[in-house]
Protein backbone atom coordinates (compact mmCIF):
# COMPACT_ATOMS: atom_id res chain seq x y z
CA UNK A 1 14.68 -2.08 2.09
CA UNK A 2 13.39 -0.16 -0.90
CA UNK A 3 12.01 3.21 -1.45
CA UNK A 4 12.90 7.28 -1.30
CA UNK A 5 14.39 8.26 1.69
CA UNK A 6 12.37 11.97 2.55
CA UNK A 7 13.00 13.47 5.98
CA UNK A 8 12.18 17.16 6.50
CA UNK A 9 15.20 19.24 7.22
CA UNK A 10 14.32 19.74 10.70
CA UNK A 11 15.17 15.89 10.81
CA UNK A 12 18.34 15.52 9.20
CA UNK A 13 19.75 13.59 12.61
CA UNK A 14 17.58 11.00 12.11
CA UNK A 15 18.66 10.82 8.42
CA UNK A 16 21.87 10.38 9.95
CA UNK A 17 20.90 7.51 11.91
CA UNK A 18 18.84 5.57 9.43
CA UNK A 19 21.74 5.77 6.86
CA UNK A 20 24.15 4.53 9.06
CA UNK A 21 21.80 1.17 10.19
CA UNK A 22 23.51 -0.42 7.22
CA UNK A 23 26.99 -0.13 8.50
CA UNK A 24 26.09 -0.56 12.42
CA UNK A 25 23.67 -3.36 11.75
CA UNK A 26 26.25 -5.93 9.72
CA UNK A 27 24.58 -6.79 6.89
CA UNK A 28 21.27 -7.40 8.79
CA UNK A 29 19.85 -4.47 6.79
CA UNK A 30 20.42 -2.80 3.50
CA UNK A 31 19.00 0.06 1.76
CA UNK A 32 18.79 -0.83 -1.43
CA UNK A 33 17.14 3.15 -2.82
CA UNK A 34 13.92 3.19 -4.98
CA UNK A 35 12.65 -0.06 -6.97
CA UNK A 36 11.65 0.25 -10.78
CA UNK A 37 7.96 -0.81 -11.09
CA UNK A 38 8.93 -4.09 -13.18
CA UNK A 39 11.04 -5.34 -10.43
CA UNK A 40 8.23 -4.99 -8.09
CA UNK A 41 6.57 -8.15 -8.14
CA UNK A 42 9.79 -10.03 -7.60
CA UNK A 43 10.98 -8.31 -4.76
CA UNK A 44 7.67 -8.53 -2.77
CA UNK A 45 7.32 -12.51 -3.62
CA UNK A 46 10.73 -12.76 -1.55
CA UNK A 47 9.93 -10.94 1.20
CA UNK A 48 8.87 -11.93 4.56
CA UNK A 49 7.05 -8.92 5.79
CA UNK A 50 6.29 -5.49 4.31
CA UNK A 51 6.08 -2.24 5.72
CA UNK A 52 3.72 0.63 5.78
CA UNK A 53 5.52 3.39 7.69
CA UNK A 54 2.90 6.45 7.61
CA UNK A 55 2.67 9.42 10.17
CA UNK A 56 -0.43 9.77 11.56
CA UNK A 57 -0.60 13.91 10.99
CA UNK A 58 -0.25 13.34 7.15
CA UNK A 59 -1.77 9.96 6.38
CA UNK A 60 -5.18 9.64 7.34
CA UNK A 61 -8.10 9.55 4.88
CA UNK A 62 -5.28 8.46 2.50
CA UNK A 63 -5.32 4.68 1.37
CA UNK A 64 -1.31 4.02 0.90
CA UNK A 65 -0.93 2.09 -2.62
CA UNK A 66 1.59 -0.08 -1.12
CA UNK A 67 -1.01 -1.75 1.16
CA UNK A 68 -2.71 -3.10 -2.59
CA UNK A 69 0.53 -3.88 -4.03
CA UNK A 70 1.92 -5.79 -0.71
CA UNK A 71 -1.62 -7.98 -0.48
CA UNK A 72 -1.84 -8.70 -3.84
CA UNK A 73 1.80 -10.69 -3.69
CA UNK A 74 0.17 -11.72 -0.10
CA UNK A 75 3.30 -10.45 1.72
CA UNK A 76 2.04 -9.50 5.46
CA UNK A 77 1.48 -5.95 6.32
CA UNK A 78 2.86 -4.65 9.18
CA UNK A 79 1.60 -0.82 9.11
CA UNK A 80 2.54 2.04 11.39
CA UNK A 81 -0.55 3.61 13.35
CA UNK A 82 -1.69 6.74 10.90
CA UNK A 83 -4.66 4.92 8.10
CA UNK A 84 -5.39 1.58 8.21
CA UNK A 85 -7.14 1.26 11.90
CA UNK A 86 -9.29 4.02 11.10
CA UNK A 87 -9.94 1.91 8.03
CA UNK A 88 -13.75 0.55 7.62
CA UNK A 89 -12.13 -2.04 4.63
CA UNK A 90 -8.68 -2.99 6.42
CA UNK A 91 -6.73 -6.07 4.42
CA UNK A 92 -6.80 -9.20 6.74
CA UNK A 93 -4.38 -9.57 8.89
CA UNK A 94 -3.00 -6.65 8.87
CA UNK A 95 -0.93 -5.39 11.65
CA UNK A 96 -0.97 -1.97 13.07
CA UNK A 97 2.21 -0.84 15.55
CA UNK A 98 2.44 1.74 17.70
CA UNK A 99 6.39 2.03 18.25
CA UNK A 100 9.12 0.04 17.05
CA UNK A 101 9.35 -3.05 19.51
CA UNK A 102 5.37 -3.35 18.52
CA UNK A 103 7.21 -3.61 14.79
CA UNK A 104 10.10 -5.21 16.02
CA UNK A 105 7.62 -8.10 17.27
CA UNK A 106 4.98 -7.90 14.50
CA UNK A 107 7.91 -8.66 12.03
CA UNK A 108 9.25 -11.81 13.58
CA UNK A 109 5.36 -13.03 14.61
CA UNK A 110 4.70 -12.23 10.29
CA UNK A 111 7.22 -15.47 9.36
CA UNK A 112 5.04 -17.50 11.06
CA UNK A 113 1.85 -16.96 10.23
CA UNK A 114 -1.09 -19.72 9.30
CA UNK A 115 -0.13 -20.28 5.36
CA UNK A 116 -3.71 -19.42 4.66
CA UNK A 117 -3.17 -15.41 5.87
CA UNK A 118 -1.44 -15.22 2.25
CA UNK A 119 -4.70 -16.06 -0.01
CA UNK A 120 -7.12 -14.28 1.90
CA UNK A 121 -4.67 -10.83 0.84
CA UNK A 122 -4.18 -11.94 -2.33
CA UNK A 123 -8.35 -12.01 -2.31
CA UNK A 124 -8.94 -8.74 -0.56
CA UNK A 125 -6.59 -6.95 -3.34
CA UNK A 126 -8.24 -8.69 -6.24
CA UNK A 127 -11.43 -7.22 -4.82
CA UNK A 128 -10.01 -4.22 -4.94
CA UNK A 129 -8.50 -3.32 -8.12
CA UNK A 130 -9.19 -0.28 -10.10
CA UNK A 131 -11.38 -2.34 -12.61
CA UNK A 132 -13.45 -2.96 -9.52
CA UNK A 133 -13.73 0.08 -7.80
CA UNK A 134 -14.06 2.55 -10.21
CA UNK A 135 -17.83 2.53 -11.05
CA UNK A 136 -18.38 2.46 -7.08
CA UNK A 137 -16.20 5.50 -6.77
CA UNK A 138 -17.77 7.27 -9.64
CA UNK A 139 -21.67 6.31 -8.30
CA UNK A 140 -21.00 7.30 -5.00
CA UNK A 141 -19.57 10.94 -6.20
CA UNK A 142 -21.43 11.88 -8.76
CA UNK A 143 -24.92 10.22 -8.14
CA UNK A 144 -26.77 8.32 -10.89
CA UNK A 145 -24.61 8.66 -14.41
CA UNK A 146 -25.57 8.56 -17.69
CA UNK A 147 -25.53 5.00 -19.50
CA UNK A 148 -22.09 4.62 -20.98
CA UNK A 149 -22.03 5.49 -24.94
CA UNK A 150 -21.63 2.91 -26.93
CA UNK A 151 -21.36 4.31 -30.82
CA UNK A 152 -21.51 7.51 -32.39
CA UNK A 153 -25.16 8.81 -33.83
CA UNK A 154 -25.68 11.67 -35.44
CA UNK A 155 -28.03 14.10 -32.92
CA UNK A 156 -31.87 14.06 -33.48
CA UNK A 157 -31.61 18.20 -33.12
CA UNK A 158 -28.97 18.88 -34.91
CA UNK A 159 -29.14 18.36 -38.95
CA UNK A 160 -26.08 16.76 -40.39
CA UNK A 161 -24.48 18.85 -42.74
């Protein structure tokens, strides 16, 4: 597993705990501490499932970038409840748990999924890219924009000097 480990200091037990999964768990699981960016792509093509642990208080309205970067390798999602079932544009296939046997069993059902589940992520997130979305966004906030510019002219009211 990848990523920074932040628990609130009211929750430094279960710190405890998920620190010591690597020694109780035999190899079965390894923190492995936070990813560069460049090693991304490499790490997601060899994984079997990827996680989207949110909590529900702090997460919704919030699109989690690691949903994007986890369909565009077509890795399947396995999300905790907290943004993506309140999401009108959900990836496919998507699965949202509720507790950790609901993960538990979402993760082993994820190795066998139809080979197909893959492209249609790998779609969704080329859909989505910022290239994509970005004029949506900005027509949707700020109402009907200006045409772009597309050279420099000197202004009609002001004189050049």
């Amino acid at each position: 597993m990848h990523g920074q480990l932040v628990f609130p200091l009211r929750a430094q037990a279960a710190r405890e705990r998920f620190l010591a999964l690597e020694q109780d768990l035999g190899g079965r699981f390894r923190h492995a501490g936070l990813l560069p960016r460049e090693r991304l792509a490499d790490v997601l093509d060899a994984a079997t499932v990827a996680l989207v642990p949110d909590v529900a208080s702090i997460a919704l309205g919030q699109s989690s970038m690691k949903t994007y970067d986890y369909c565009a390798r077509g890795v399947p999602v396995v999300a905790t409840a907290g943004h993506l079932e309140h999401s009108s544009d959900a990836p496919p296939h998507a699965t949202v748990v509720r507790g950790a046997a609901e993960m538990a069993a979402a993760m082993v059902a994820a190795a066998d999924e139809p080979v197909g589940h893959a492209k249609e992520r790998i779609d969704w997130a080329a859909e989505r890219t910022w290239d994509r979305r970005t004029d949506a966004w900005l027509d949707a906030a700020l109402g009907d924009r200006p045409v772009p510019v597309t050279g420099v002219a000197p202004s009609r009211s002001r004189p050049v000097r």
